[in-house]
Every structure is written in structure tokens, then in C-alpha cells.
PDB file of N, CA and C in Angstrom:
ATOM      1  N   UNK A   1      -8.969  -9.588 -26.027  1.00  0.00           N
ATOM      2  CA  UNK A   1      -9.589  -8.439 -25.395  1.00  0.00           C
ATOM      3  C   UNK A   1      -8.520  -7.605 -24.683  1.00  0.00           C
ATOM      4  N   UNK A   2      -8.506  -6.265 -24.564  1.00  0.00           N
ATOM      5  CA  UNK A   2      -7.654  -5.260 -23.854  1.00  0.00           C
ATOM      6  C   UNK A   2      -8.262  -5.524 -22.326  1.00  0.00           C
ATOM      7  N   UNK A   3      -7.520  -4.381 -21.342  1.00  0.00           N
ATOM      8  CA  UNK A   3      -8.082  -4.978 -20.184  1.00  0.00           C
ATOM      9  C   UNK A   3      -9.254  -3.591 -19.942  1.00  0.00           C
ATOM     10  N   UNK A   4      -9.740  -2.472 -21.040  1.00  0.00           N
ATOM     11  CA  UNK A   4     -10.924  -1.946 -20.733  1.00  0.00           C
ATOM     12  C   UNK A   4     -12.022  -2.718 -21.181  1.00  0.00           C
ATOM     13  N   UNK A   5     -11.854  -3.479 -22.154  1.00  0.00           N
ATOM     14  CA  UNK A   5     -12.756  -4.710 -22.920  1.00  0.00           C
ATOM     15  C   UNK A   5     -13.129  -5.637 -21.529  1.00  0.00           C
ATOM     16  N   UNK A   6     -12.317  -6.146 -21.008  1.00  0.00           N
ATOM     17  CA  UNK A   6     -12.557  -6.981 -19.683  1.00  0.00           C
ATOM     18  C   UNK A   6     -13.203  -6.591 -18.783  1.00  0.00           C
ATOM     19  N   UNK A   7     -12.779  -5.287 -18.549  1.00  0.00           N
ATOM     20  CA  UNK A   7     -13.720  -4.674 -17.357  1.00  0.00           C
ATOM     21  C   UNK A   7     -15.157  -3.960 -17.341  1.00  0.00           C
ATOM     22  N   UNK A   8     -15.184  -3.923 -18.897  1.00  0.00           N
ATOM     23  CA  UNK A   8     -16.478  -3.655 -19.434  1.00  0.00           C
ATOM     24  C   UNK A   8     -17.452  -5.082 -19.401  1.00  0.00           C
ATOM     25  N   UNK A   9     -16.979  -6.262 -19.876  1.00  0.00           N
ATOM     26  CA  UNK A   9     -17.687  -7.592 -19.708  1.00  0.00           C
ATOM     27  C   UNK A   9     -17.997  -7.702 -18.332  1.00  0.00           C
ATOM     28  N   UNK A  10     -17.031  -7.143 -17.165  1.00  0.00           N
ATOM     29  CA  UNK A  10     -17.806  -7.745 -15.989  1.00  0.00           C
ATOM     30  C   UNK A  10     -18.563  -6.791 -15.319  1.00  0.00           C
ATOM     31  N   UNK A  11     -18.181  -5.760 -15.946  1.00  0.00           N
ATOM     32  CA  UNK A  11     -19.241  -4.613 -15.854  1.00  0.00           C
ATOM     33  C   UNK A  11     -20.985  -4.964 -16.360  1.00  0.00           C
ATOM     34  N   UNK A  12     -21.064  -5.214 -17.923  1.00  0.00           N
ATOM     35  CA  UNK A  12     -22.030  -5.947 -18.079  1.00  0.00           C
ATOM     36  C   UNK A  12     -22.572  -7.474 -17.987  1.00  0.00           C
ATOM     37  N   UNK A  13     -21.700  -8.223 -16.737  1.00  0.00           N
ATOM     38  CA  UNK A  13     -22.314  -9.021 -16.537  1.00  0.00           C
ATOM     39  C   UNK A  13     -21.610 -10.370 -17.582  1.00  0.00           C
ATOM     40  N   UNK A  14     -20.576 -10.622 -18.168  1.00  0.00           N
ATOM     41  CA  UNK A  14     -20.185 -10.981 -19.281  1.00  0.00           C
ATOM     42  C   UNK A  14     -18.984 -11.610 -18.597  1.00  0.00           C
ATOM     43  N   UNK A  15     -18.130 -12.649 -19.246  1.00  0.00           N
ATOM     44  CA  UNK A  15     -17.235 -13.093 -18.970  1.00  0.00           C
ATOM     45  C   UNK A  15     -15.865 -12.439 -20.346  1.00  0.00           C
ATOM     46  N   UNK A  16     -14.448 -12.904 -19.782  1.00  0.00           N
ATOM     47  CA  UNK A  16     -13.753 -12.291 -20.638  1.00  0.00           C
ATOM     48  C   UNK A  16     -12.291 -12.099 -19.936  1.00  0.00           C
ATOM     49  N   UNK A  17     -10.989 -12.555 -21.102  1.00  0.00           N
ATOM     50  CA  UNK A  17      -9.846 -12.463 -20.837  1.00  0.00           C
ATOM     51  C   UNK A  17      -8.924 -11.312 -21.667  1.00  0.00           C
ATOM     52  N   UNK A  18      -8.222 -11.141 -20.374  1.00  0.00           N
ATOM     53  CA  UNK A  18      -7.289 -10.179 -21.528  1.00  0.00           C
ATOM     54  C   UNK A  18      -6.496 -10.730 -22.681  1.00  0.00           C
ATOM     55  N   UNK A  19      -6.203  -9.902 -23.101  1.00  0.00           N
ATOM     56  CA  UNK A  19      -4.841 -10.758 -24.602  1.00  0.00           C
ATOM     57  C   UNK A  19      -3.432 -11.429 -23.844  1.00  0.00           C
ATOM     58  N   UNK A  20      -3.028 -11.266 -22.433  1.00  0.00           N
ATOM     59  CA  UNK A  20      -2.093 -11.220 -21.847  1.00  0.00           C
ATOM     60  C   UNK A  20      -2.410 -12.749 -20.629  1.00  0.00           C
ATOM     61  N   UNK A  21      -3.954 -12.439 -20.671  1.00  0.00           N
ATOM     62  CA  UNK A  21      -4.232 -13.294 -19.737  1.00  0.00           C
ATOM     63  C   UNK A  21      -4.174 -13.281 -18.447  1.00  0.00           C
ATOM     64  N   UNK A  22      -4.063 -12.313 -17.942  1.00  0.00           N
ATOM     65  CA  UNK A  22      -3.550 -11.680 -16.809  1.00  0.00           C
ATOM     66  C   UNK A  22      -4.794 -11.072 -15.813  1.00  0.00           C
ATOM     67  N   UNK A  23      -6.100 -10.351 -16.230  1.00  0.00           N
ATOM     68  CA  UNK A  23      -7.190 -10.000 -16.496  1.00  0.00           C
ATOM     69  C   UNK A  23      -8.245 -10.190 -16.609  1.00  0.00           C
ATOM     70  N   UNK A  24      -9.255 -10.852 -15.667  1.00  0.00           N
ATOM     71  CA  UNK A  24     -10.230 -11.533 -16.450  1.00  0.00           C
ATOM     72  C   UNK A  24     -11.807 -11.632 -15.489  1.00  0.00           C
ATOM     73  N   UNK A  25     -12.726 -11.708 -16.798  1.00  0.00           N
ATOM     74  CA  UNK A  25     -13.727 -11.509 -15.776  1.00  0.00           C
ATOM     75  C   UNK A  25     -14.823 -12.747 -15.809  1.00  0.00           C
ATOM     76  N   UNK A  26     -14.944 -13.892 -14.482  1.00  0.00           N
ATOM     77  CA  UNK A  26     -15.594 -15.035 -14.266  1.00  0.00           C
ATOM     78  C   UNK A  26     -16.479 -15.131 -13.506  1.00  0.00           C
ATOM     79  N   UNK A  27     -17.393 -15.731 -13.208  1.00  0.00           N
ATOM     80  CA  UNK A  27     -18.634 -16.348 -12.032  1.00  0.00           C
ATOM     81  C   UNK A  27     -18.800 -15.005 -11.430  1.00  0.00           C
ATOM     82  N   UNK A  28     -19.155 -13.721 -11.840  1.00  0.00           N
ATOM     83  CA  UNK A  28     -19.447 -12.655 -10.501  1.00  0.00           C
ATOM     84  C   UNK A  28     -18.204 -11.597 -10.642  1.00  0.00           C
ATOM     85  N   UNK A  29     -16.563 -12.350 -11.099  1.00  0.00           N
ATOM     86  CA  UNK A  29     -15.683 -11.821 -10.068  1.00  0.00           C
ATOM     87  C   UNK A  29     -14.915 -11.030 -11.127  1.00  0.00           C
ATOM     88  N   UNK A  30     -13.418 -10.012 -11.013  1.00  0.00           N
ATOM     89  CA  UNK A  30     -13.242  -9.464 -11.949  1.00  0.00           C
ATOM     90  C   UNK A  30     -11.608  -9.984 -10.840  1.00  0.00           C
ATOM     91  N   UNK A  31     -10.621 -10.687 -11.594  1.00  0.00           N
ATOM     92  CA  UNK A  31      -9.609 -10.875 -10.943  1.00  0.00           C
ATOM     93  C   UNK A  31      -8.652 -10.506 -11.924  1.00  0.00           C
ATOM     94  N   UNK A  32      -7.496  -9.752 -11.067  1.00  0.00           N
ATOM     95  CA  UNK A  32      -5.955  -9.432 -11.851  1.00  0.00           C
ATOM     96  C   UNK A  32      -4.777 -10.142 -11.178  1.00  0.00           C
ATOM     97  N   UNK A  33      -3.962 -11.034 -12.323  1.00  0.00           N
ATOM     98  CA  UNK A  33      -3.783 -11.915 -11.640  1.00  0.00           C
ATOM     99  C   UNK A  33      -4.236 -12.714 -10.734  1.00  0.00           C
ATOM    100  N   UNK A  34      -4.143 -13.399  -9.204  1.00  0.00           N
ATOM    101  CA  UNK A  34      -4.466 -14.037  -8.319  1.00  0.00           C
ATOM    102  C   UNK A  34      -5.723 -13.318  -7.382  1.00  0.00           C
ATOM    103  N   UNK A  35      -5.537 -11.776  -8.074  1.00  0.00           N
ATOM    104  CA  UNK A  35      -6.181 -10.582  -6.726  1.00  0.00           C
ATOM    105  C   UNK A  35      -7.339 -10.921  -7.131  1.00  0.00           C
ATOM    106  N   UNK A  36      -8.611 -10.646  -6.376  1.00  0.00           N
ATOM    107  CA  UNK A  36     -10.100 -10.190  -6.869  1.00  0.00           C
ATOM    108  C   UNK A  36     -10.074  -8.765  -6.504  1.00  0.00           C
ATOM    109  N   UNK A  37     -10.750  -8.176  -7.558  1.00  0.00           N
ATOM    110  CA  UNK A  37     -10.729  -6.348  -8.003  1.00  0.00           C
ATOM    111  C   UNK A  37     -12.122  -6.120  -7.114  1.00  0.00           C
ATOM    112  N   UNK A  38     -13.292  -7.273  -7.979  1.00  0.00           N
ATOM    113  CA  UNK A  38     -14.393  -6.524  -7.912  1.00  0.00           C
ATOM    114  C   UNK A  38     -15.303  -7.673  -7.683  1.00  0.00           C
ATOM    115  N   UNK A  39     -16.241  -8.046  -6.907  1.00  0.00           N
ATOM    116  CA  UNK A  39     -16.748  -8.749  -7.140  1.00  0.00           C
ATOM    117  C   UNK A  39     -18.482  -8.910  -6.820  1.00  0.00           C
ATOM    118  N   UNK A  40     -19.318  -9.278  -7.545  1.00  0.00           N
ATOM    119  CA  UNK A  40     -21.082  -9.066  -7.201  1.00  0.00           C
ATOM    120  C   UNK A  40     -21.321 -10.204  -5.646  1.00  0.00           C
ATOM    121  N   UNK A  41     -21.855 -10.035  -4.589  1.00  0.00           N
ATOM    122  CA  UNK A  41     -22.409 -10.402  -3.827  1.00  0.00           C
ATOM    123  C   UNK A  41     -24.106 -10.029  -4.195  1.00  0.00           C
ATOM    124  N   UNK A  42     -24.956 -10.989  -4.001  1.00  0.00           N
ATOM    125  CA  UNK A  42     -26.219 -10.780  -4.257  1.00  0.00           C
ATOM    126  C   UNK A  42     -26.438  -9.658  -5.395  1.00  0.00           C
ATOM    127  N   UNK A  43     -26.938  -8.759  -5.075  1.00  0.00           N
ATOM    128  CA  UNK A  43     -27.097  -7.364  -5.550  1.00  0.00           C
ATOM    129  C   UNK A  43     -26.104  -5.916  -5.414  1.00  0.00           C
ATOM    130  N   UNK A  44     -24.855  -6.357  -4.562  1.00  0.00           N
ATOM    131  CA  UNK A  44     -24.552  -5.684  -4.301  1.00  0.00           C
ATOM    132  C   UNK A  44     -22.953  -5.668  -5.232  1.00  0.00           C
ATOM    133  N   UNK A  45     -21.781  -4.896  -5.469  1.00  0.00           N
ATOM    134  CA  UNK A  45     -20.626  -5.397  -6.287  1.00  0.00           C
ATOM    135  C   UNK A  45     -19.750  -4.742  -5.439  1.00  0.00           C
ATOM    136  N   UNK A  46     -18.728  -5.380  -4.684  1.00  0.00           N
ATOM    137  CA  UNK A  46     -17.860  -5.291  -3.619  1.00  0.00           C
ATOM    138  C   UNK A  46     -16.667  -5.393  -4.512  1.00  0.00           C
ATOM    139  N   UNK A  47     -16.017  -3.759  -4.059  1.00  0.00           N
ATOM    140  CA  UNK A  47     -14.710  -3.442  -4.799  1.00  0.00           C
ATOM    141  C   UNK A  47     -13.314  -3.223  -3.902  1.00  0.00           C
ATOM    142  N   UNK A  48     -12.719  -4.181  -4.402  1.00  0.00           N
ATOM    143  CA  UNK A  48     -10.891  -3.941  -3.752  1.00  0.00           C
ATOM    144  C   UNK A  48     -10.416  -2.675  -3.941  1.00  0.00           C
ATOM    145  N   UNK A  49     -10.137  -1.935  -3.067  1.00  0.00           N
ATOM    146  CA  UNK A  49      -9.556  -0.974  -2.951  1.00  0.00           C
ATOM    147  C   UNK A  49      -8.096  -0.661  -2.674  1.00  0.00           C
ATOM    148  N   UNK A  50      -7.733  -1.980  -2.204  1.00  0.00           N
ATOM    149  CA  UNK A  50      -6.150  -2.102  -1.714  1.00  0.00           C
ATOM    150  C   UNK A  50      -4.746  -1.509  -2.539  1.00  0.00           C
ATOM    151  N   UNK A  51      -4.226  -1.310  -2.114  1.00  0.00           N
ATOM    152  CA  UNK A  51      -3.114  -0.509  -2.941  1.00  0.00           C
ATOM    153  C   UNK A  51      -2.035  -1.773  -2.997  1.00  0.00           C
ATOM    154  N   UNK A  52      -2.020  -2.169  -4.849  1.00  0.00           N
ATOM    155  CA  UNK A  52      -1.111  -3.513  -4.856  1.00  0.00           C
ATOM    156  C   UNK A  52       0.727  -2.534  -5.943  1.00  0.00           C
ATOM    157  N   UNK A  53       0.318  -2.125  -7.423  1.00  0.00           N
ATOM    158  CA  UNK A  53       1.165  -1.991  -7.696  1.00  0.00           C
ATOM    159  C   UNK A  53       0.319  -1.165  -8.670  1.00  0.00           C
ATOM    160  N   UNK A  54       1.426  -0.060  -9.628  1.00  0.00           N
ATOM    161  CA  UNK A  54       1.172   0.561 -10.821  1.00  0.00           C
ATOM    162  C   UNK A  54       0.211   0.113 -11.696  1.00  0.00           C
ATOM    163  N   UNK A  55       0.553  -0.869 -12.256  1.00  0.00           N
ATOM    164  CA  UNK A  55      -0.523  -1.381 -13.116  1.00  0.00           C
ATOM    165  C   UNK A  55      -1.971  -2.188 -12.514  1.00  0.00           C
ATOM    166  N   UNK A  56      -1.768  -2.366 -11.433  1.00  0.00           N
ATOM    167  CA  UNK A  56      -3.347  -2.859 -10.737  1.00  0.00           C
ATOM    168  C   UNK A  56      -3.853  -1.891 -10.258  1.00  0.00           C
ATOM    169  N   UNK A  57      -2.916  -0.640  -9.856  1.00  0.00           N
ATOM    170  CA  UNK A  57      -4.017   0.794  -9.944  1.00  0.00           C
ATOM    171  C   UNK A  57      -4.898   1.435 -10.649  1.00  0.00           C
ATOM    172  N   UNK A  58      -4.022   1.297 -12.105  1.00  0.00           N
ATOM    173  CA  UNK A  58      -4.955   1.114 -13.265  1.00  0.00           C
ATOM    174  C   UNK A  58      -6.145   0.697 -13.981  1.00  0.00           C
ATOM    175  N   UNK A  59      -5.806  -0.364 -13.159  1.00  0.00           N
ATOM    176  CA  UNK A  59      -7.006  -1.322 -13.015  1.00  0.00           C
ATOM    177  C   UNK A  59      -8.231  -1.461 -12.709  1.00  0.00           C
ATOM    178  N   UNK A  60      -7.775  -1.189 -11.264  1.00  0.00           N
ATOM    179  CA  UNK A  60      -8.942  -0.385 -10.151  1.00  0.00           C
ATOM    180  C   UNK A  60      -9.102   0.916 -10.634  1.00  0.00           C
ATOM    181  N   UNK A  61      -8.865   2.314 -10.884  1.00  0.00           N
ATOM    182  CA  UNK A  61      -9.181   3.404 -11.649  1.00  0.00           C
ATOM    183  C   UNK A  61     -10.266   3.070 -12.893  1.00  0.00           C
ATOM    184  N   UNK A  62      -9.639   2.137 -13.565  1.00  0.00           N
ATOM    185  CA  UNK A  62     -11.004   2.300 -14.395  1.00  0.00           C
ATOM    186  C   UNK A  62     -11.704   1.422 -14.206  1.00  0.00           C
ATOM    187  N   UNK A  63     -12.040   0.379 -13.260  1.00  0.00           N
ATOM    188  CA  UNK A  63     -13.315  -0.288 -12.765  1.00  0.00           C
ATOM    189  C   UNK A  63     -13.932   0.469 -12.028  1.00  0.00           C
ATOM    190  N   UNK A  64     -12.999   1.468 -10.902  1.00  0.00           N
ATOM    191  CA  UNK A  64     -14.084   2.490 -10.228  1.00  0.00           C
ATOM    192  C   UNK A  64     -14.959   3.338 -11.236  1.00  0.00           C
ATOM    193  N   UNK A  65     -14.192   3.725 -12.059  1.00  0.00           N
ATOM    194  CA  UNK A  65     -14.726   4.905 -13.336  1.00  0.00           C
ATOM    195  C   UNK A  65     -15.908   3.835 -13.930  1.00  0.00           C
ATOM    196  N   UNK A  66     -15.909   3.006 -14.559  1.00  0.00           N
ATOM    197  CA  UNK A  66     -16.807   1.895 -14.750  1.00  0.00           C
ATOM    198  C   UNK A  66     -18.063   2.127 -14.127  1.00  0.00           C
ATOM    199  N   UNK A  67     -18.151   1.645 -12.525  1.00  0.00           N
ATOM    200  CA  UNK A  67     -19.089   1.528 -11.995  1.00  0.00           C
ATOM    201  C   UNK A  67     -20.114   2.273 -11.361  1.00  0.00           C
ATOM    202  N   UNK A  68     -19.544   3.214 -11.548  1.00  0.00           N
ATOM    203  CA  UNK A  68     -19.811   4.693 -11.438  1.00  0.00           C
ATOM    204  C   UNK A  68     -20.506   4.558  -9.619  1.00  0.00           C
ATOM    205  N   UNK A  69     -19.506   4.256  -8.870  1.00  0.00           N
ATOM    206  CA  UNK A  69     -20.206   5.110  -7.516  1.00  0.00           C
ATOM    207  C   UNK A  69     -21.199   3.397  -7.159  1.00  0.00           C
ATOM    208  N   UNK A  70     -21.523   2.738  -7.857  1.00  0.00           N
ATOM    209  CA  UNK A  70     -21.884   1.550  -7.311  1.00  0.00           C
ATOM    210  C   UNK A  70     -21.426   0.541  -6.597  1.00  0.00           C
ATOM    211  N   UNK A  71     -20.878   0.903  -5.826  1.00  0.00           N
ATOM    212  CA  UNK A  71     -20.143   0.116  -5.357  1.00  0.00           C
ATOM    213  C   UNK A  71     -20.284   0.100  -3.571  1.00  0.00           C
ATOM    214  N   UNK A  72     -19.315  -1.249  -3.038  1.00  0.00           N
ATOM    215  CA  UNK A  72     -18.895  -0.599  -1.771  1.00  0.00           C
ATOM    216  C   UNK A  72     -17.711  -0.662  -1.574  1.00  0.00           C
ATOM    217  N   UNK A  73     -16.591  -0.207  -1.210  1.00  0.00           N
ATOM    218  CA  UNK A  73     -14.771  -0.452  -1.004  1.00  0.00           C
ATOM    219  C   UNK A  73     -14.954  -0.917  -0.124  1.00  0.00           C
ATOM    220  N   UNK A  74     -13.549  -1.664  -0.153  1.00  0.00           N
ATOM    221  CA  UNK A  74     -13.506  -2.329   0.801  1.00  0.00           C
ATOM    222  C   UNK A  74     -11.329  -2.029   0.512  1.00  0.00           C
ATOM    223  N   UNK A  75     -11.115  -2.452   1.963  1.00  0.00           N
ATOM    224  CA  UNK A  75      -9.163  -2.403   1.512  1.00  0.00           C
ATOM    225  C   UNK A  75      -8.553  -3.008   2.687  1.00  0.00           C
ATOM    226  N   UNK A  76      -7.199  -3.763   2.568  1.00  0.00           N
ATOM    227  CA  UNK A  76      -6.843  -4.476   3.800  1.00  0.00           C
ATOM    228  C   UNK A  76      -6.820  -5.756   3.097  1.00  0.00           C
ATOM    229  N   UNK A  77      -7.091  -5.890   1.891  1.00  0.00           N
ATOM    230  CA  UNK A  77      -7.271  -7.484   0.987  1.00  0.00           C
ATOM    231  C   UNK A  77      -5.944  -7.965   0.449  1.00  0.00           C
ATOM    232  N   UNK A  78      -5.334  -8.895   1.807  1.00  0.00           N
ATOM    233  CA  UNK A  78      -4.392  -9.704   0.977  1.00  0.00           C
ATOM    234  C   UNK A  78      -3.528 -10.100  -0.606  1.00  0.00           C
ATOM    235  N   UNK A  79      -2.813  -9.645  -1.292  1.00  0.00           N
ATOM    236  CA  UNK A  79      -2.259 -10.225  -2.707  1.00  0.00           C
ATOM    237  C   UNK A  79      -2.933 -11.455  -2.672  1.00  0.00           C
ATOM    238  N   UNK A  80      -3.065 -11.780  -3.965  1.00  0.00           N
ATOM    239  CA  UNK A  80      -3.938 -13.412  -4.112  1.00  0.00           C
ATOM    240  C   UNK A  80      -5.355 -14.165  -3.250  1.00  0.00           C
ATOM    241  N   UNK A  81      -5.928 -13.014  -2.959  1.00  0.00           N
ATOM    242  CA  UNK A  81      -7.061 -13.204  -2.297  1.00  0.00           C
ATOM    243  C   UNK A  81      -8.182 -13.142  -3.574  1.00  0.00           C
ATOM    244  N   UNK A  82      -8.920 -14.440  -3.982  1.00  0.00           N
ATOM    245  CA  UNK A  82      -9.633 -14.178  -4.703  1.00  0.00           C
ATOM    246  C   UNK A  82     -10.905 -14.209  -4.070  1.00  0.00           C
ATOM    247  N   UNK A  83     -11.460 -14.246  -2.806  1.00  0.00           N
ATOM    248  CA  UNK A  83     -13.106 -14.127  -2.995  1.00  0.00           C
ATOM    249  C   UNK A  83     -13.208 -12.650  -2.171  1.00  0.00           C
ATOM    250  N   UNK A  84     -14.006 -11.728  -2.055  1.00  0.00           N
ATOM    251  CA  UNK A  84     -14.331 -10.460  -1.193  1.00  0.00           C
ATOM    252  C   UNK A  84     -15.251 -10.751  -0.005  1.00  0.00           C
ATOM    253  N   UNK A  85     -15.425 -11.715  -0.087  1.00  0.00           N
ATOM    254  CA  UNK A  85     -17.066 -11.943   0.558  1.00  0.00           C
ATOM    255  C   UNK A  85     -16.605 -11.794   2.010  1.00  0.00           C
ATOM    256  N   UNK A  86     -15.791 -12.390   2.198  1.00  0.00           N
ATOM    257  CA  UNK A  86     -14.923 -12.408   3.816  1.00  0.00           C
ATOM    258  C   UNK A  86     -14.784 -10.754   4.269  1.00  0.00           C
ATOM    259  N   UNK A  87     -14.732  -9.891   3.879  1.00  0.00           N
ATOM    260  CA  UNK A  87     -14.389  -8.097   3.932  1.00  0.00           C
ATOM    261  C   UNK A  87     -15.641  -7.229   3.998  1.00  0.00           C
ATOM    262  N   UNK A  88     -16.374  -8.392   4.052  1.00  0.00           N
ATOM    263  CA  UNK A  88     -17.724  -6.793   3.411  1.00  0.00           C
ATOM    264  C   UNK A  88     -18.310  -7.131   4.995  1.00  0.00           C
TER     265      UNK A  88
END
């Protein structure tokens, strides 16, 4: 899978790795590398906003574009922080 393929699976709810492995979307969560991007609390999908590097901007750009406005940001999230739940 590419990493718009990935972010589309956790978009719909779906699991899914990139070709790189780097990317991937599990239990709720949408993590790059060690980071969590995005992740569903109850009903709600709590998005990293944090500014990490070039290519995890990317990242976040098209999961925001993705979710269209569903969301809540959140920023201040540690490198290698994988759960959100602690921020919201």
C-alpha cells in the first residue's frame, strides 16, 4: 500500500501498511513511525498536529484533507508518542 492507501484504510475504518512500513493504520490509530497522527476516541478522531519533519507533514496534510474538518487538533505531542488520549 502507498501511504494515501493507508490513510484512506484508517480513514475508513480499515487496517493497513505502507510498502516501506513506516505508515500504518491499527486498533483506532494511524501511526508514522513511533508518532500517532490520528487517532478515534469513542466517536470522536483526535488529530496530531505537531510539527515533526517534511515528510510527516505530508502526512498530516493529507489526513487533514482526508477527514475533512472532522476532527479535533491537538499539538505539543512528543516524537514517539503513540496514544492521543492523554491531549484531548
Amino acid at each position: 500500500m502507498n501511504n494515501r492507501q493507508v490513510i484512506d484504510a484508517f480513514v475508513n475504518e480499515r487496517t493497513g501498511r505502507s510498502s516501506n512500513g513506516n505508515l500504518y493504520s491499527t486498533g483506532g490509530k494511524l501511526i508514522n513511525y513511533s508518532t500517532c497522527i490520528a487517532q478515534r476516541i469513542g466517536r470522536k478522531i483526535i488529530f496530531n498536529r505537531t510539527r515533526y519533519s517534511v515528510s510527516t507533514s505530508k502526512i498530516q496534510s493529507w489526513t487533514a484533507g482526508s477527514l475533512r474538518g472532522r476532527v479535533k487538533e491537538i499539538s505539543g505531542v512528543p516524537m514517539g508518542e503513540g496514544d492521543l488520549a492523554r491531549y484531548v
